[in-house]
Protein backbone atom coordinates (compact mmCIF):
# COMPACT_ATOMS: atom_id res chain seq x y z
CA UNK A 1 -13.25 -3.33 3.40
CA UNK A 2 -10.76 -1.35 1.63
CA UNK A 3 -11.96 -0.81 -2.20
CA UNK A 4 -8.87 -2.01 -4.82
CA UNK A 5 -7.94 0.05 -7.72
CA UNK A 6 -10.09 -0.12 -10.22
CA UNK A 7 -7.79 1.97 -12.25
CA UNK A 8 -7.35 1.08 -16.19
CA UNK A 9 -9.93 -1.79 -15.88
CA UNK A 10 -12.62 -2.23 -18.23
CA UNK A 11 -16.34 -1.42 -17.69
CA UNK A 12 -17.39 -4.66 -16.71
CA UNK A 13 -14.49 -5.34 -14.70
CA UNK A 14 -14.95 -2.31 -12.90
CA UNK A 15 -18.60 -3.43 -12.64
CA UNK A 16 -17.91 -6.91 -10.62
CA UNK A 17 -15.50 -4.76 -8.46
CA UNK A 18 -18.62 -2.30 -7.83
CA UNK A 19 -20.96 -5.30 -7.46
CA UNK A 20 -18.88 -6.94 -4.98
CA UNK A 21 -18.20 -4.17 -2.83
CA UNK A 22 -21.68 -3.42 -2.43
CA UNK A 23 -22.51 -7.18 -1.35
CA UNK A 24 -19.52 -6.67 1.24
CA UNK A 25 -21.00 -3.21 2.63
CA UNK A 26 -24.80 -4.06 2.31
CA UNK A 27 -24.88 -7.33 3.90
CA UNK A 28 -24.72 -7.34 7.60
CA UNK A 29 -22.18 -10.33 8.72
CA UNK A 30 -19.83 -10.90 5.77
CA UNK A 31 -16.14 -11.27 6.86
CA UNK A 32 -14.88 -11.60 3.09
CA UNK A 33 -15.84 -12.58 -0.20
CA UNK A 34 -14.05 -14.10 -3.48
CA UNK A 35 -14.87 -14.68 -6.95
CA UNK A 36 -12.60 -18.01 -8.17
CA UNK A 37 -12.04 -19.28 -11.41
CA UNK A 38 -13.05 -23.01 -12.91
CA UNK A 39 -9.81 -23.77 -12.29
CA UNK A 40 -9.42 -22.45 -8.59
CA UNK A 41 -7.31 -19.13 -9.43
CA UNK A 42 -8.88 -16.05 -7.15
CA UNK A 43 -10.04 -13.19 -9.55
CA UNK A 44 -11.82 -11.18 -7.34
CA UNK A 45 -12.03 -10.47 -3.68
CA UNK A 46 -13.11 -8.42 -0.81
CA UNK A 47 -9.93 -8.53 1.02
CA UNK A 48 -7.50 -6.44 -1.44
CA UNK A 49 -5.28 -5.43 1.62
CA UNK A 50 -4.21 -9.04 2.09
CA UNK A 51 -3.44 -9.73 -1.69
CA UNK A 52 0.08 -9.58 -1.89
CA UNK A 53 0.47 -11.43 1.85
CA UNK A 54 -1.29 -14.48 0.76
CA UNK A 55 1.30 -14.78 -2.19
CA UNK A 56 4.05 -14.57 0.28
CA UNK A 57 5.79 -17.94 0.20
CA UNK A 58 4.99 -19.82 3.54
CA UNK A 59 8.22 -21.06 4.56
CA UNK A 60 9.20 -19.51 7.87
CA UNK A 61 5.35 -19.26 8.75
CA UNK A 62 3.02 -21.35 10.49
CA UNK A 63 1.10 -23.77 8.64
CA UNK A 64 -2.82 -23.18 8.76
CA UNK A 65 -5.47 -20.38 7.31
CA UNK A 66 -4.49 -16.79 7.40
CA UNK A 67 -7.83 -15.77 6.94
CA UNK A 68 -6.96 -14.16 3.64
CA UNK A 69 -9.11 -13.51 0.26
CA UNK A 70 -6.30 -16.75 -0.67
CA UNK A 71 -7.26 -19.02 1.71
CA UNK A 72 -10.61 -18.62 1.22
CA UNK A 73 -10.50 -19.29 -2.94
CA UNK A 74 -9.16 -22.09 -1.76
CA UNK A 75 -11.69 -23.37 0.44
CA UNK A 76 -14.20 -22.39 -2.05
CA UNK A 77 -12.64 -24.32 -4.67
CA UNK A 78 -12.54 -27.41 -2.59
CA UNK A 79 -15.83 -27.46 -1.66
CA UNK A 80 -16.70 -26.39 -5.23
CA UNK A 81 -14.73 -29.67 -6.65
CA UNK A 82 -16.69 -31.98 -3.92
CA UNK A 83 -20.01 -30.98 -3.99
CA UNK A 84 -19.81 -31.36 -7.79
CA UNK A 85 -18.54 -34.63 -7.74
CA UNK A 86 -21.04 -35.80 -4.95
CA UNK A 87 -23.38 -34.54 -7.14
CA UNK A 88 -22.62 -36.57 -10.48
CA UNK A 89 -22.12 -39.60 -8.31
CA UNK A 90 -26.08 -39.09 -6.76
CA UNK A 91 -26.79 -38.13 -10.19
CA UNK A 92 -28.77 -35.18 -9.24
CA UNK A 93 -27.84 -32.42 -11.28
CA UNK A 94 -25.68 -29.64 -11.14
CA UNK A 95 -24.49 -27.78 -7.44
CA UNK A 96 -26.39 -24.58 -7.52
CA UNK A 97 -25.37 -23.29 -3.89
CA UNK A 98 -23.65 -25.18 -0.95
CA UNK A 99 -23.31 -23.59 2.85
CA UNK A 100 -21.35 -24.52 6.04
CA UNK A 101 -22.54 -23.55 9.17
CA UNK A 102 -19.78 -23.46 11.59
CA UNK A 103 -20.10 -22.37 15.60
CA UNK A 104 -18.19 -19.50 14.78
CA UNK A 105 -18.95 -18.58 11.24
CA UNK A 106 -20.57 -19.75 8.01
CA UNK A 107 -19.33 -20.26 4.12
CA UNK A 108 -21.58 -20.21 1.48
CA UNK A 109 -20.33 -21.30 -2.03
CA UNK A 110 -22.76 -20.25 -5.28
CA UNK A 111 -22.11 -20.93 -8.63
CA UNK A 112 -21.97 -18.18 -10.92
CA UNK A 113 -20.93 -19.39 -14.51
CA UNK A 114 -19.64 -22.22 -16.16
CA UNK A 115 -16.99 -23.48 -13.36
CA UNK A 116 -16.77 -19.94 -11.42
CA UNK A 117 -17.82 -19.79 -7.79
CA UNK A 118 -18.70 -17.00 -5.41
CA UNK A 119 -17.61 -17.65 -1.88
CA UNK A 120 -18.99 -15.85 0.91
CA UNK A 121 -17.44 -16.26 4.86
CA UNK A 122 -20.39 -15.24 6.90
CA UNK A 123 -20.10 -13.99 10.90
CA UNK A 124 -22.26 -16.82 13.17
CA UNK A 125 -24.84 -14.59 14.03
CA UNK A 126 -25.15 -13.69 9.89
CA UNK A 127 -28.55 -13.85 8.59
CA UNK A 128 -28.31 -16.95 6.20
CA UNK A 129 -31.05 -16.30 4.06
CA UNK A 130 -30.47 -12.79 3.74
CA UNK A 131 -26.80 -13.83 2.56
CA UNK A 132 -28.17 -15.91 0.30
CA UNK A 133 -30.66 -13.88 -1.03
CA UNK A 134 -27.54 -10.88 -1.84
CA UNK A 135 -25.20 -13.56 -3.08
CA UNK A 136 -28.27 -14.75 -5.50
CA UNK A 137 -28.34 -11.10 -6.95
CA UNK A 138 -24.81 -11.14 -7.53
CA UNK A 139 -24.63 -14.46 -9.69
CA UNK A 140 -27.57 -13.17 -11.89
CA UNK A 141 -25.77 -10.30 -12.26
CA UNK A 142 -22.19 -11.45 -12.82
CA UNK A 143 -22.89 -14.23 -14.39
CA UNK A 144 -23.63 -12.74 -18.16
CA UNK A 145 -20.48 -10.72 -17.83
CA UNK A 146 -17.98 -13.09 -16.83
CA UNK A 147 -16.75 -14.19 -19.91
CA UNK A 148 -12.83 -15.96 -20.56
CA UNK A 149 -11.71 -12.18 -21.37
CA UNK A 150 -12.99 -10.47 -18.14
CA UNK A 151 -11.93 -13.76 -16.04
CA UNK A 152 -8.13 -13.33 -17.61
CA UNK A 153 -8.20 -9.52 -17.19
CA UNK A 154 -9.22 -9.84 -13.38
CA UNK A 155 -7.04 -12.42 -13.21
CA UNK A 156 -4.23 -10.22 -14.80
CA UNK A 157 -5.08 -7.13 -12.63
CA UNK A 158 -4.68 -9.34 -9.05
CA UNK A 159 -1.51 -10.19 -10.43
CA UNK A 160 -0.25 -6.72 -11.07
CA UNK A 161 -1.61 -5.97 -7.73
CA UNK A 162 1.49 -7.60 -5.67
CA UNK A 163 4.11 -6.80 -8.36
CA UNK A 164 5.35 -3.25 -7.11
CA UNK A 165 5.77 -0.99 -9.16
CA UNK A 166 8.85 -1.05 -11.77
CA UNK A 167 10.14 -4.31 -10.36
CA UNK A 168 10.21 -7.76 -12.45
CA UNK A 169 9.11 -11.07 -11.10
């Protein structure tokens, strides 16, 4: 994983970028990881190299998953969205963690604070529970912190991210 610039970014901000790093690094078996937003909008993610590609308009590309920190705050958010609503229809509470264990990988969604998720992609031979377990730190850690100011500024700082520098969008 290639650490983004943490440059000019607040303490707590800079926090959740230390925070999520170490998950990435610590954890045997995570592909990529990414923090989205209520409303679906990535604000943090393990895969800062692929940023700016997953932006790229997909016109003249082929349709499907690129694998990118993108695609997967998508996925998250999806599954987010359905296991809350299949939870309000069974009337059992709120989601507190959802996983998908695929031949060739897993996803684990968590919920971190009101609306935000933490999505995981796991390897297939991950240890689940020790996933789990990391991810589990990382919401009682994050959660406190990630407050509408810290959400915009992360939010802000992917943005600036895949605007080069000196041009206008």
């Amino acid at each position: 994983m290639t650490a983004p610039s943490t440059f000019g970014l607040s303490r707590e901000a800079r926090n959740l970028h230390f925070l999520l790093t170490n998950l990435v690094e610590e954890v045997p078996g995570i592909r990529s990881v990414a923090v989205v937003s209520s409303d679906g909008l990535l604000l943090l993610s393990s895969d800062a190299d692929r940023n700016a590609q997953a932006r790229e308009p997909r016109q003249d590309k082929p349709s499907g998953p690129r694998g990118s920190a993108a695609d997967l705050a998508t996925i998250v958010s999806g599954i987010g969205s359905l296991t809350i609503g299949a939870a309000k229809l069974m009337d059992s509470g709120p989601v507190k963690h959802t996983m998908v264990a695929m031949e060739e990988g897993s996803l684990f969604v968590m919920s971190i604070s009101d609306g935000s998720l933490l999505g995981v992609h796991g390897a297939a031979d991950c240890d689940m529970s020790v996933v789990a377990y990391h991810m589990a730190l990382f919401v009682g850690r994050a959660g406190h912190v990630l407050t509408p100011e810290l959400r915009s500024e992360l939010r802000q700082s992917l943005e600036n991210e895949s605007t080069p520098t000196g041009s206008t969008r």
